[in-house]
C-alpha atoms as a PDB file:
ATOM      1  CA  UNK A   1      98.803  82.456   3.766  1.00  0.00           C
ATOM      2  CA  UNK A   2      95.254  83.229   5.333  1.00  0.00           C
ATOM      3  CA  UNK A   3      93.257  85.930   3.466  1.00  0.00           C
ATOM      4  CA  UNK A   4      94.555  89.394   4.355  1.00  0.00           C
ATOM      5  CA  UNK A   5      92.364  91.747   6.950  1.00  0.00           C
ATOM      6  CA  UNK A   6      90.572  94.754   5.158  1.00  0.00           C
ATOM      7  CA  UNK A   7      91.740  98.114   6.523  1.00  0.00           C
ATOM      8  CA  UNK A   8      89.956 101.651   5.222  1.00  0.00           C
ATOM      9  CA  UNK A   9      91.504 105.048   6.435  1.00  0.00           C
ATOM     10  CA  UNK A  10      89.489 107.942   6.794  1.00  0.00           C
ATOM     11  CA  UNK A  11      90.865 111.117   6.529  1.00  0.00           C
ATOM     12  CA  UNK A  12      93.663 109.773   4.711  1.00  0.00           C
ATOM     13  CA  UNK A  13      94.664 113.585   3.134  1.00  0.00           C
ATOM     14  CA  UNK A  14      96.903 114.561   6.164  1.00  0.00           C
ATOM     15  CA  UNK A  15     100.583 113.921   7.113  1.00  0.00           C
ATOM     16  CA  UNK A  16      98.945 111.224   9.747  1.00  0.00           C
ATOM     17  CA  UNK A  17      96.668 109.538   6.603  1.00  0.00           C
ATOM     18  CA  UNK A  18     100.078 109.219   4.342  1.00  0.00           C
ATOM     19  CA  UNK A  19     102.013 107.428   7.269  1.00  0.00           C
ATOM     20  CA  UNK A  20      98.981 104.946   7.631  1.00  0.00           C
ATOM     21  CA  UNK A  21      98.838 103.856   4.025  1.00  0.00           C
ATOM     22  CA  UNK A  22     102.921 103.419   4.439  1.00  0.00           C
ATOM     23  CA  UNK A  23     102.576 101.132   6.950  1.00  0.00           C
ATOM     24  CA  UNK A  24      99.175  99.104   5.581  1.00  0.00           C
ATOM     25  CA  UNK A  25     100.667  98.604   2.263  1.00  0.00           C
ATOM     26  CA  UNK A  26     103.601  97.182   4.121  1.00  0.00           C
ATOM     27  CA  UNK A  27     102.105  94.582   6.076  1.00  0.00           C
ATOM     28  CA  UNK A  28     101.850  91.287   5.061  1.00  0.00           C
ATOM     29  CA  UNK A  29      98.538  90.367   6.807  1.00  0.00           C
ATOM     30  CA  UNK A  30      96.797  93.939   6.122  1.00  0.00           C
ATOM     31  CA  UNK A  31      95.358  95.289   2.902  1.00  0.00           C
ATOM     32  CA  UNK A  32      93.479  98.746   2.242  1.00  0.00           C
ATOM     33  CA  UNK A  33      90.323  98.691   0.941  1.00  0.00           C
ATOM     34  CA  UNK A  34      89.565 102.228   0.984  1.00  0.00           C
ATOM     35  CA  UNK A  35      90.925 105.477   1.649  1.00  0.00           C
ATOM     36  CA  UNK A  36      88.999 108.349   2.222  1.00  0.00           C
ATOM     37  CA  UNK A  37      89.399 111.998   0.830  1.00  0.00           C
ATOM     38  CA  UNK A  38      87.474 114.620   0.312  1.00  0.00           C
ATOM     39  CA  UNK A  39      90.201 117.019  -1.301  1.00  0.00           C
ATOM     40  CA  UNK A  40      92.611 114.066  -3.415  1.00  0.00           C
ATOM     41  CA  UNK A  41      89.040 112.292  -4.322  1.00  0.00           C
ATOM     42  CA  UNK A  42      89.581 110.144  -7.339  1.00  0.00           C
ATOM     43  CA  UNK A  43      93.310 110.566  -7.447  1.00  0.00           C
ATOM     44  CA  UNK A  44      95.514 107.460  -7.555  1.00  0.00           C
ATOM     45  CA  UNK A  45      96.807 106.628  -3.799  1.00  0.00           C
ATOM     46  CA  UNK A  46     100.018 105.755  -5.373  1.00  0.00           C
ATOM     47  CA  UNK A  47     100.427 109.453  -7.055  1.00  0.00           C
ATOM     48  CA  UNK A  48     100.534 110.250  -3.381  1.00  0.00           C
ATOM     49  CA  UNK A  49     102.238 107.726  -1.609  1.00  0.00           C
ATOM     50  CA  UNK A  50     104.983 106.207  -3.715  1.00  0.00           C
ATOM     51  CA  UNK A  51     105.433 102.752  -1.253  1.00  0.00           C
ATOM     52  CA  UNK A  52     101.911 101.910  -1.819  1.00  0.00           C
ATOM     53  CA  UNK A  53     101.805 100.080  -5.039  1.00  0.00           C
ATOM     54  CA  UNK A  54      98.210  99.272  -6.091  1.00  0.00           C
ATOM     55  CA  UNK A  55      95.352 100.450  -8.314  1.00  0.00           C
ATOM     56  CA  UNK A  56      92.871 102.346  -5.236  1.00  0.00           C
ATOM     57  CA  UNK A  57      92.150 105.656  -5.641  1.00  0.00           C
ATOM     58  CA  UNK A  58      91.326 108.257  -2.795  1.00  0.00           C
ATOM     59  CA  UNK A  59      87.228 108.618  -2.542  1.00  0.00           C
ATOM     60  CA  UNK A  60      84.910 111.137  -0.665  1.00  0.00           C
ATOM     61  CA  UNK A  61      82.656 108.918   0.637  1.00  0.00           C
ATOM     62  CA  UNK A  62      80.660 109.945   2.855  1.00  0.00           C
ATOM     63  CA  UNK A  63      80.485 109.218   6.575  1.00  0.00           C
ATOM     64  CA  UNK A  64      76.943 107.601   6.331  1.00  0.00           C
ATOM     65  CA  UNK A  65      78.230 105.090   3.471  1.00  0.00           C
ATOM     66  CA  UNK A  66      80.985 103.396   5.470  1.00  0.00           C
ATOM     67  CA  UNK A  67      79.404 100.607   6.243  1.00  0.00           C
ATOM     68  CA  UNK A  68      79.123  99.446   2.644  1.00  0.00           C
ATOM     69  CA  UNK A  69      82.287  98.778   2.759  1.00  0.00           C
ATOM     70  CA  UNK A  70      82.311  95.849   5.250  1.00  0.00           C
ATOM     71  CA  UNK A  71      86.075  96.631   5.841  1.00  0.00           C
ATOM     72  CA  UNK A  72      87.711  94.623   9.044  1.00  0.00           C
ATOM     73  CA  UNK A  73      89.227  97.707  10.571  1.00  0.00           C
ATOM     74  CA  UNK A  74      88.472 101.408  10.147  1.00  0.00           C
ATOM     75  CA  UNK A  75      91.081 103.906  11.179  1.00  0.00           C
ATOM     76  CA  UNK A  76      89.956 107.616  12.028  1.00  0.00           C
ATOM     77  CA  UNK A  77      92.319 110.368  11.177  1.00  0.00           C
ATOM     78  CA  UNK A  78      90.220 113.234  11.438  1.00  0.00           C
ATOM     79  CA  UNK A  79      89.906 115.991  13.599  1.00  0.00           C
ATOM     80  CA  UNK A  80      88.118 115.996  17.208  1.00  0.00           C
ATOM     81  CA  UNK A  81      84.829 115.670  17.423  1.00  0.00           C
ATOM     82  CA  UNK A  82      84.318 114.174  13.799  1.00  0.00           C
ATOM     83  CA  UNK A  83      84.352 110.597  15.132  1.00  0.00           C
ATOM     84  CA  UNK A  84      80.481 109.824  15.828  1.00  0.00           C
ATOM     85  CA  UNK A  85      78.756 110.219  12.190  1.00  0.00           C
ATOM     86  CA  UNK A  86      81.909 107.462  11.030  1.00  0.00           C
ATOM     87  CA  UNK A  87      81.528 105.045  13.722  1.00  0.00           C
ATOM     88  CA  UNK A  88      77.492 105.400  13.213  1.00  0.00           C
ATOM     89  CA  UNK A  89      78.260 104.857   9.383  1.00  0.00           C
ATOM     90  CA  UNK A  90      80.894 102.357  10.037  1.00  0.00           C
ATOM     91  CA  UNK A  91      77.688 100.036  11.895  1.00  0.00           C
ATOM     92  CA  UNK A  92      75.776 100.199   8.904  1.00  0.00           C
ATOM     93  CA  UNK A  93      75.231  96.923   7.022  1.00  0.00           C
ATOM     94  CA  UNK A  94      74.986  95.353  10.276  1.00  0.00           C
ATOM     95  CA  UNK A  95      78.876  95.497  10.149  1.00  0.00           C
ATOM     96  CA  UNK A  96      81.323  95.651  13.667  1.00  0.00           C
ATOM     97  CA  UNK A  97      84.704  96.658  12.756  1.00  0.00           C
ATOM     98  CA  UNK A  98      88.073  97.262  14.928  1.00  0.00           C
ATOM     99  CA  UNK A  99      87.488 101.067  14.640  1.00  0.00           C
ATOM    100  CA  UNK A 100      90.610 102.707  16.282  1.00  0.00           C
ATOM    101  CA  UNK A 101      90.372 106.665  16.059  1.00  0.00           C
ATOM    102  CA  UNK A 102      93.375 108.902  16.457  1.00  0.00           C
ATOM    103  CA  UNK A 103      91.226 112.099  18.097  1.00  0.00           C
ATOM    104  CA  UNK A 104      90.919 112.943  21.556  1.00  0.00           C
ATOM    105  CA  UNK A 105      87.072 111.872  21.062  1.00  0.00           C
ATOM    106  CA  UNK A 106      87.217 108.671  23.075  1.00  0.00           C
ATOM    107  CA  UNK A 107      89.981 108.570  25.221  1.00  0.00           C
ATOM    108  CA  UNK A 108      87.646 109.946  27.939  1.00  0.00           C
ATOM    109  CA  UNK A 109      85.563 106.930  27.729  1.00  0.00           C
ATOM    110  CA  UNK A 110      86.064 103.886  29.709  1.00  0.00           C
ATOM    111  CA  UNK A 111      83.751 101.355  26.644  1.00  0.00           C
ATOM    112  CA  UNK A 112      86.996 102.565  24.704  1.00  0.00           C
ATOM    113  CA  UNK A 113      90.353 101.083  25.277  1.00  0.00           C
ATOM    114  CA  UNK A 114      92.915 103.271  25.477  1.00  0.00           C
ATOM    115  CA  UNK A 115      95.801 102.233  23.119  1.00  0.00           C
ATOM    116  CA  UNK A 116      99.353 103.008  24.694  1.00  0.00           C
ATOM    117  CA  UNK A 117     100.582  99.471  24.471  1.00  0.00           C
ATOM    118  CA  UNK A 118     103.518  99.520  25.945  1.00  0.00           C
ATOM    119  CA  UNK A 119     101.610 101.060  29.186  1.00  0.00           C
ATOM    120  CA  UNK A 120      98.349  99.536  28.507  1.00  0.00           C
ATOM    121  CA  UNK A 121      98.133  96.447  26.926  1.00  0.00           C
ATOM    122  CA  UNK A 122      97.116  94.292  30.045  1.00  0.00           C
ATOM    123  CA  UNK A 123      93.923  96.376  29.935  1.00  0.00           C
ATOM    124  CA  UNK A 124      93.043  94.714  26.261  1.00  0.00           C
ATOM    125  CA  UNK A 125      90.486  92.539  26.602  1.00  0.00           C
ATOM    126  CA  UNK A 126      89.580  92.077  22.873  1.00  0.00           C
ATOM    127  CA  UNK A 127      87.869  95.715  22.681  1.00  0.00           C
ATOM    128  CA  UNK A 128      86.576  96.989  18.883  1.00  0.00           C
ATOM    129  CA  UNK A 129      86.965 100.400  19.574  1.00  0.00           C
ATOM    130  CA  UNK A 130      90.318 101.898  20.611  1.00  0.00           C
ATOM    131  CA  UNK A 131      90.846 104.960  21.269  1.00  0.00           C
ATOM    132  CA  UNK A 132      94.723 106.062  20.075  1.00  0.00           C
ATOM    133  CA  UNK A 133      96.328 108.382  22.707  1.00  0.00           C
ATOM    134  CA  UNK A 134      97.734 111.475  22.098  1.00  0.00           C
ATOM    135  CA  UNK A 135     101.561 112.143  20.317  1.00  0.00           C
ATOM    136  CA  UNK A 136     102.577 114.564  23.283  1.00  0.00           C
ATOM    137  CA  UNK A 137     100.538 112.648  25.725  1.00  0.00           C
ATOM    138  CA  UNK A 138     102.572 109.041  24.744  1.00  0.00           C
ATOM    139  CA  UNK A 139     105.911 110.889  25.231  1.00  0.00           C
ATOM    140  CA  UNK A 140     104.599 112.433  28.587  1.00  0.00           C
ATOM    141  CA  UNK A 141     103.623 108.964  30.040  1.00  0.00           C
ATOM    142  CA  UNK A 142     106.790 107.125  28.576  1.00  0.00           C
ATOM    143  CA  UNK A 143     108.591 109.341  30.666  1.00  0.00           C
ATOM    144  CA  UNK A 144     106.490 109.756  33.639  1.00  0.00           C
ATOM    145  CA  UNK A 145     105.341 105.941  34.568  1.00  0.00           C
ATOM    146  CA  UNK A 146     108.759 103.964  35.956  1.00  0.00           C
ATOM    147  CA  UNK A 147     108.529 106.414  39.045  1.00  0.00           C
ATOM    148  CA  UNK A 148     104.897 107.027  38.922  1.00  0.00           C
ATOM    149  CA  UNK A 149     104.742 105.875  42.785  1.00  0.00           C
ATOM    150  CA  UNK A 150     107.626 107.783  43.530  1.00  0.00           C
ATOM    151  CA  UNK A 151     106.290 111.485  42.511  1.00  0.00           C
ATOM    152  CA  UNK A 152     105.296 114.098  45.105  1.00  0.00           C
ATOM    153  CA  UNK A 153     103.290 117.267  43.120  1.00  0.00           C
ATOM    154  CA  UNK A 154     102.459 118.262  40.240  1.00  0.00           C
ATOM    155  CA  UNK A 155     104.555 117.381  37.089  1.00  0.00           C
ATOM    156  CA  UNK A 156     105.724 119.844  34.928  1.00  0.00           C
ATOM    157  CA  UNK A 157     106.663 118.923  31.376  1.00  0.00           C
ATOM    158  CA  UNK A 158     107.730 121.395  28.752  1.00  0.00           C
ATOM    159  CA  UNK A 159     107.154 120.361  24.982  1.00  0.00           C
ATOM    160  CA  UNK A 160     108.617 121.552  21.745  1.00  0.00           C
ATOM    161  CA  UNK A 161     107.168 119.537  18.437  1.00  0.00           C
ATOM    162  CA  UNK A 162     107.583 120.233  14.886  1.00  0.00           C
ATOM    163  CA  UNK A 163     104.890 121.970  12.494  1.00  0.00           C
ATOM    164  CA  UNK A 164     103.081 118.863  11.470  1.00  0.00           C
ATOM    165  CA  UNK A 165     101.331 118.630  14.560  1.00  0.00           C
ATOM    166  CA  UNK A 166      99.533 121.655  13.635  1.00  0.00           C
ATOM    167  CA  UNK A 167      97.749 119.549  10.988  1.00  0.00           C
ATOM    168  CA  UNK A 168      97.385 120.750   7.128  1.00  0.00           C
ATOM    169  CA  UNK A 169      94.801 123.142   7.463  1.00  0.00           C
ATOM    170  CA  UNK A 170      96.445 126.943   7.431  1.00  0.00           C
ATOM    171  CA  UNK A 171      97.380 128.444  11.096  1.00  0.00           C
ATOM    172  CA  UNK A 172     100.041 130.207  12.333  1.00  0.00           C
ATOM    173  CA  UNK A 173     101.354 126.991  13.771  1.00  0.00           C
ATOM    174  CA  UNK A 174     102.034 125.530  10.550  1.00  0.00           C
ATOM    175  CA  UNK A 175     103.030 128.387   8.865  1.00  0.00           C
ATOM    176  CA  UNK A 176     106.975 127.989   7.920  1.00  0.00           C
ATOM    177  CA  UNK A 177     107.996 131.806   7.608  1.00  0.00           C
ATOM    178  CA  UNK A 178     105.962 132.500  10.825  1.00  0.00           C
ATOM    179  CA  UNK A 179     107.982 130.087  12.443  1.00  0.00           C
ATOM    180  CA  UNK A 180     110.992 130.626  11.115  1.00  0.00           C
ATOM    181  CA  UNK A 181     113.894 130.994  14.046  1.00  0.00           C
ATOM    182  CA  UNK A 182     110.877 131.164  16.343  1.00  0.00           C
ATOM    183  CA  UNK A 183     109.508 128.940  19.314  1.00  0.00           C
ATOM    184  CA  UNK A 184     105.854 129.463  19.339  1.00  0.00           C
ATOM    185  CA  UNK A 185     104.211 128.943  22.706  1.00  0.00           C
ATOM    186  CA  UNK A 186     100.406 128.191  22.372  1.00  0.00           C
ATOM    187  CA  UNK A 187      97.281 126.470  25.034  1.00  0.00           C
ATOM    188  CA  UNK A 188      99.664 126.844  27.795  1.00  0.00           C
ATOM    189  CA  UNK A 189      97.539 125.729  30.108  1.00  0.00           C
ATOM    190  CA  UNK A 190      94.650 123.183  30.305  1.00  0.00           C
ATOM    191  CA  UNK A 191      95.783 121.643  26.980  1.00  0.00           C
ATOM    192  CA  UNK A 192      94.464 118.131  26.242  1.00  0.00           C
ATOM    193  CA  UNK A 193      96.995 116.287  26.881  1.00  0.00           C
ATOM    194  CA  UNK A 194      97.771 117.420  30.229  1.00  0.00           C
ATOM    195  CA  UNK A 195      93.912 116.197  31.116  1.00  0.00           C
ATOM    196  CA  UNK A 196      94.479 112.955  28.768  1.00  0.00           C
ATOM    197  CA  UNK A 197      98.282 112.082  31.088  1.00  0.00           C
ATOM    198  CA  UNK A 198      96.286 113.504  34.497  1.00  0.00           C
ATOM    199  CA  UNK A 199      93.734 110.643  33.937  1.00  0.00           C
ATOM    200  CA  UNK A 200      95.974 107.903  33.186  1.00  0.00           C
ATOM    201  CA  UNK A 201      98.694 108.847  35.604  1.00  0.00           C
ATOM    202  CA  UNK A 202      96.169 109.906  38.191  1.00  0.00           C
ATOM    203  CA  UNK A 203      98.503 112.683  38.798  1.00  0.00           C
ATOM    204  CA  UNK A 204      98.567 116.775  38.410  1.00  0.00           C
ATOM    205  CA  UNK A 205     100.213 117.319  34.947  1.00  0.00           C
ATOM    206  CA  UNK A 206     100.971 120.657  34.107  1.00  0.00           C
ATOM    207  CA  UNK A 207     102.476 121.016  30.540  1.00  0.00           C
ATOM    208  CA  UNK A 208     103.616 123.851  28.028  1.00  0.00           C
ATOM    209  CA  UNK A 209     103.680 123.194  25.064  1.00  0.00           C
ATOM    210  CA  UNK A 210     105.241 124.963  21.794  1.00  0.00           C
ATOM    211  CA  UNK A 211     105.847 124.460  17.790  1.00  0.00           C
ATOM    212  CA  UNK A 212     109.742 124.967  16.364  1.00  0.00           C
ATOM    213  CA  UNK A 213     110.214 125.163  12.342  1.00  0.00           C
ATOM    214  CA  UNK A 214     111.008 121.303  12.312  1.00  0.00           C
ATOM    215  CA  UNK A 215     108.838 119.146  10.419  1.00  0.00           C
ATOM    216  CA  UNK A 216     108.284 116.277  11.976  1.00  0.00           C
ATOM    217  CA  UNK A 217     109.335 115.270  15.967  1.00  0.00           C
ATOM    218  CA  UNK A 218     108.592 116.594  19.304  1.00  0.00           C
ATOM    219  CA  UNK A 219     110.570 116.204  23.022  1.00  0.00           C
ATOM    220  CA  UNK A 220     109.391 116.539  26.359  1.00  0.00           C
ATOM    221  CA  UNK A 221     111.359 117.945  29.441  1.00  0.00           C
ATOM    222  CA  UNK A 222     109.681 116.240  32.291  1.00  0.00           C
ATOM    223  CA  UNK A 223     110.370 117.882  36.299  1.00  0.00           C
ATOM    224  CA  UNK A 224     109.147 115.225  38.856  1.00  0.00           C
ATOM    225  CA  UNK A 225     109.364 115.899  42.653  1.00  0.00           C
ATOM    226  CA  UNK A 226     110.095 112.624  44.572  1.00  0.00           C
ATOM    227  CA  UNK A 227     108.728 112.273  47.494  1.00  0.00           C
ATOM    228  CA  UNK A 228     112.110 110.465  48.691  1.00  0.00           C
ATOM    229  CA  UNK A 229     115.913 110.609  47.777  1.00  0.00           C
ATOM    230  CA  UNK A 230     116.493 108.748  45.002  1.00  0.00           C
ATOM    231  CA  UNK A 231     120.146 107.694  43.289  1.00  0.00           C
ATOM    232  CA  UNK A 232     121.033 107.924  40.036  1.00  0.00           C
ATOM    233  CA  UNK A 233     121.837 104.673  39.296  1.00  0.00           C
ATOM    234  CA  UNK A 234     118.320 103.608  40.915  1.00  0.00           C
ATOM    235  CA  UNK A 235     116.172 105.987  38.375  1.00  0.00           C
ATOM    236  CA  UNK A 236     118.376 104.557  35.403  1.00  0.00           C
ATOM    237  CA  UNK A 237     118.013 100.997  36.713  1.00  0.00           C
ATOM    238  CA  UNK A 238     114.050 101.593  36.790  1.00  0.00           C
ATOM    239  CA  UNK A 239     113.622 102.657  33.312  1.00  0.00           C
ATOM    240  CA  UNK A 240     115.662  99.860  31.944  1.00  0.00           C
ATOM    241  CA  UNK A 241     113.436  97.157  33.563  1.00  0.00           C
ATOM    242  CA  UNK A 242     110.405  99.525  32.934  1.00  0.00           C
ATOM    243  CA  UNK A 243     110.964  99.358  29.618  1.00  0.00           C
ATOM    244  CA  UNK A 244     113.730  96.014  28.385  1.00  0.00           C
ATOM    245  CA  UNK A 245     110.816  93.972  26.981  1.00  0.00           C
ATOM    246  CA  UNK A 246     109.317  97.074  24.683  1.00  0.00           C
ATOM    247  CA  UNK A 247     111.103  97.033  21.014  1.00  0.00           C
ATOM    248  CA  UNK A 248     109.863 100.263  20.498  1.00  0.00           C
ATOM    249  CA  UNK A 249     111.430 102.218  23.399  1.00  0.00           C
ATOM    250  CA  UNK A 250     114.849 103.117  23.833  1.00  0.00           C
ATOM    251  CA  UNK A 251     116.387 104.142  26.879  1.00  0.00           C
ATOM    252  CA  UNK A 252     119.827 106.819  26.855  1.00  0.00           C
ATOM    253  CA  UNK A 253     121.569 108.013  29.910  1.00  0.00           C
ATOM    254  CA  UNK A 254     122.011 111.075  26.878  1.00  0.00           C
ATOM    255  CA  UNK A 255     119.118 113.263  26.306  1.00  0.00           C
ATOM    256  CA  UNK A 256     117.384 111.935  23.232  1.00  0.00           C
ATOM    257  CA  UNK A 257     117.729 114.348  20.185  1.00  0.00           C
ATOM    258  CA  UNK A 258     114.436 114.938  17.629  1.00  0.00           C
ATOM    259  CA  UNK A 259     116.622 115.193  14.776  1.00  0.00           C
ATOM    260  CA  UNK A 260     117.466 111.665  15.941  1.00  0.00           C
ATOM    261  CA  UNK A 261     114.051 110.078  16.065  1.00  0.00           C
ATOM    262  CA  UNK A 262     112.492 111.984  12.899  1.00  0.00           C
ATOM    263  CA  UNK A 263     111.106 109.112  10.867  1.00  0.00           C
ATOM    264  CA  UNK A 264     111.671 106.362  13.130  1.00  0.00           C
ATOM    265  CA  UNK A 265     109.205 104.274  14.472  1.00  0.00           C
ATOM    266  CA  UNK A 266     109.964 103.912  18.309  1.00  0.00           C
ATOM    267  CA  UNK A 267     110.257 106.464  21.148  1.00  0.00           C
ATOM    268  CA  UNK A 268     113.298 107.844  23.517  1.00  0.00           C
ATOM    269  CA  UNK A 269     113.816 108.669  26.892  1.00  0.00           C
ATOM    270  CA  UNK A 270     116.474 109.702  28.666  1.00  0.00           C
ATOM    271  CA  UNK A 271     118.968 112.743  30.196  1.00  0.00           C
ATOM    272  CA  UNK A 272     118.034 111.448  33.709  1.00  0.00           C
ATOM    273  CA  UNK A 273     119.355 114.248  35.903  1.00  0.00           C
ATOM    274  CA  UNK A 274     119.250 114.154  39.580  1.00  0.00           C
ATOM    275  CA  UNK A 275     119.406 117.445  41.754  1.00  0.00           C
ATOM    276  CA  UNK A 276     121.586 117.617  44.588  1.00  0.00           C
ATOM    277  CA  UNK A 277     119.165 116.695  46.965  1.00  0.00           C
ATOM    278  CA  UNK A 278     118.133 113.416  44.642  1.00  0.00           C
ATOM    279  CA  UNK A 279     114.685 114.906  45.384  1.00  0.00           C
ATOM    280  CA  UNK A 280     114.326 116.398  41.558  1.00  0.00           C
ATOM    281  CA  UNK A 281     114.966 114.338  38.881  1.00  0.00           C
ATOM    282  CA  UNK A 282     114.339 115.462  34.909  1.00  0.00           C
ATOM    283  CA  UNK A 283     114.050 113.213  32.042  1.00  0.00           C
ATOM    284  CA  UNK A 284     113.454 113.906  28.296  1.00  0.00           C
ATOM    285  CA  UNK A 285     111.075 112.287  26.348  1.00  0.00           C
ATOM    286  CA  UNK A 286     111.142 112.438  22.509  1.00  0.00           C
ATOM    287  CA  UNK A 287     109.543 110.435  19.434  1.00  0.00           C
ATOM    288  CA  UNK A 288     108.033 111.257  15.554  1.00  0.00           C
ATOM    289  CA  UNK A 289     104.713 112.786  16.349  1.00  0.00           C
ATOM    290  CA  UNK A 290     102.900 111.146  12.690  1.00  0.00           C
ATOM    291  CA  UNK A 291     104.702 107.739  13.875  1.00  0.00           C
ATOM    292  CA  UNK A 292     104.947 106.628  17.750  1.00  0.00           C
ATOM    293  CA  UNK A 293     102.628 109.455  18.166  1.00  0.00           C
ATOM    294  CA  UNK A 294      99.869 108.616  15.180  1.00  0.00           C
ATOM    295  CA  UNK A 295     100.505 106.118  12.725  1.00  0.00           C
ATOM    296  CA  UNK A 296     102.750 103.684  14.242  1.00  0.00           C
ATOM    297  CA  UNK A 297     100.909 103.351  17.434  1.00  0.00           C
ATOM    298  CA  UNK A 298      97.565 102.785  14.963  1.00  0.00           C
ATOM    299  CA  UNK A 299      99.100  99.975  13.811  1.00  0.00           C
ATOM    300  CA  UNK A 300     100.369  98.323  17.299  1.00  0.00           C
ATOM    301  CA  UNK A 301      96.627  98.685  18.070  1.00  0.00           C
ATOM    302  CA  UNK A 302      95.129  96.686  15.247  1.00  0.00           C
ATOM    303  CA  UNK A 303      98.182  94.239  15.174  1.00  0.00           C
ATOM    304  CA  UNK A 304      96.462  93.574  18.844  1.00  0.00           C
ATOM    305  CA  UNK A 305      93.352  93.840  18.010  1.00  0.00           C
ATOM    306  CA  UNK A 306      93.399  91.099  15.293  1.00  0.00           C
ATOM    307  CA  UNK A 307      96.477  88.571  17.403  1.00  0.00           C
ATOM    308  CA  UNK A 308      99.272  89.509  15.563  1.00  0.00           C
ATOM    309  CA  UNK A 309     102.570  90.223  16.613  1.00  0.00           C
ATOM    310  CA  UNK A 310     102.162  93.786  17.694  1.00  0.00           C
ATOM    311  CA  UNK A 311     104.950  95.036  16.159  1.00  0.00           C
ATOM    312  CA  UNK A 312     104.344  93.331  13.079  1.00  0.00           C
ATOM    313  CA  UNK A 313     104.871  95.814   9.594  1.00  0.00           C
ATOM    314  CA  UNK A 314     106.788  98.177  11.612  1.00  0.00           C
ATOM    315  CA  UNK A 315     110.269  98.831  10.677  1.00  0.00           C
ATOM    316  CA  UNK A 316     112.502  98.672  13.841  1.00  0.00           C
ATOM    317  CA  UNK A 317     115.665  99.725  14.231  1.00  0.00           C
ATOM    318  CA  UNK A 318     118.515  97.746  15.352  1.00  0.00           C
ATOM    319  CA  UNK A 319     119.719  98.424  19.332  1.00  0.00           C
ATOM    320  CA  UNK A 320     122.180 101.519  19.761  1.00  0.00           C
ATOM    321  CA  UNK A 321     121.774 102.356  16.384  1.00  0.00           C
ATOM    322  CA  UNK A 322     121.454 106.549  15.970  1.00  0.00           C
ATOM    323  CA  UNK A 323     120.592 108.580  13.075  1.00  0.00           C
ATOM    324  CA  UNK A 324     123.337 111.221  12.263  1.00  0.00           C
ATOM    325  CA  UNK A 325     121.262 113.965  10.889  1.00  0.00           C
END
């Protein structure tokens, strides 16, 4: 087998950094050769993250020091605007990794392809730096692009995801007895997202979104105004060829569940529902927020990056299968 690529993770203490070294340690043609920690620094990865198997310890190193590492790929998983001082660090040594970061810092930026593969993989022309899109952002496009050209207005999605998009650090939108039998509503308008989907939909997105006391998950309720009638046998028959070729997406005339994509690897869509007219039409969106949304979309980008098959090290599940919890 050919030498394995070298991966490093920075920012590897969050719920994001754990799902990376899953899938790393898992794949046959990847191998970490660093993670980086400020907060678990010189504690055994494996203490952490049972599936990963080795001797490497976490390590603060510092952002300036990256290059000494002369990894093959760098992944970000740190907070916007963190990104510069790592990809500056990163260059040191004369070194050129993939760098693919998982902040909003570069999905502005046309030198930066932006990483939805399923959407935007024609647009990969060999790039090094990759910008990952947005959890929220992925499910909003999944379920707004087979009848991009048939939308009239602005599109209104509402979004519910669980507390681990809040990130580790103490808020009230991570905080469980806060959030306990609550729905907490929060940047309701002009979020990120609804820029990030405007710019790569080229189309007025206006989105709501909220945290529920679920873990791990999030779903979308997309309203789109046709500009024409449509049937509902001619929206189903759209997102089925949209989307037969992608592994990772599943289409349900049933409105996808969270508790039935927590932990898995892939995105649904579904609950098509036409208004009388055939002039509205909704569709729900979900997928795991740290996977499809984070980690698992990280690792479609460097299996591109680097030729392999992109889904390559990521557990799919079987078609039709559901998870009963």
């Amino acid at each position: 087998m050919a030498e394995k690529k070298t991966v490093g993770i920075v920012g590897a203490r969050g719920h994001t950094g754990a799902e990376l070294i899953r899938l790393v340690a898992g794949h046959p043609r990847f191998e970490l050769a660093f993670v980086s920690s400020r907060e678990l620094d010189g504690q055994p990865v494996s203490a952490q993250v049972a599936e990963y198997e080795g001797p490497l310890r976490y390590a603060n190193v510092q952002h300036e020091s990256l290059g000494d590492f002369n990894v093959d790929a760098c992944v970000l998983a740190l907070p916007n605007g963190k990104s510069g001082a790592c990809i500056e660090g990163l260059a040191g040594q004369g070194g050129d990794p993939v760098i693919v970061d998982l902040s909003a810092d570069h999905r502005f930026d046309d030198d930066w392809y932006y990483g939805l593969p399923e959407l935007t993989r024609d647009r990969y022309a060999g790039q090094k730096r990759i910008a990952n899109p947005g959890c929220y952002a992925s499910a909003m496009q999944f379920a707004i692009t087979p009848v991009r050209d048939l939308i009239e207005g602005p599109v209104q999605c509402f979004g519910v995801s669980g507390y681990s998009g809040a990130g580790t650090t103490p808020s009230d939108r991570n905080d469980a007895d806060k959030l306990r039998d609550n729905l907490m509503p929060y940047a309701l308008v002009d979020h990120l997202h609804e820029r990030e989907v405007s710019r790569q939909t080229g189309l007025a997105i206006e989105f709501m979104p909220h945290v529920a006391p679920h873990f791990r998950g999030l779903t979308v309720t997309a309203n789109l105004h046709l500009g024409e009638p449509a049937t509902i046998d001619a929206v189903r028959a759209r997102y089925a060829g949209r989307y037969a070729d992608e592994p990772l997406l599943r289409i349900d005339d049933e409105a996808p569940w969270v508790s039935r994509i927590a932990g898995r690897h892939g995105a649904e869509v579904g609950g098509f529902t036409l208004s009388e007219d055939g002039r509205r039409l909704v569709v729900v969106s979900t997928l795991d927020n740290l996977l499809k949304g984070a980690a698992t979309q990280a690792m479609q980008n460097l299996n591109l990056a680097f030729g392999f098959p992109e889904t390559e090290g990521i557990p799919i599940d079987p078609p039709g299968t559901r998870r009963n919890s």
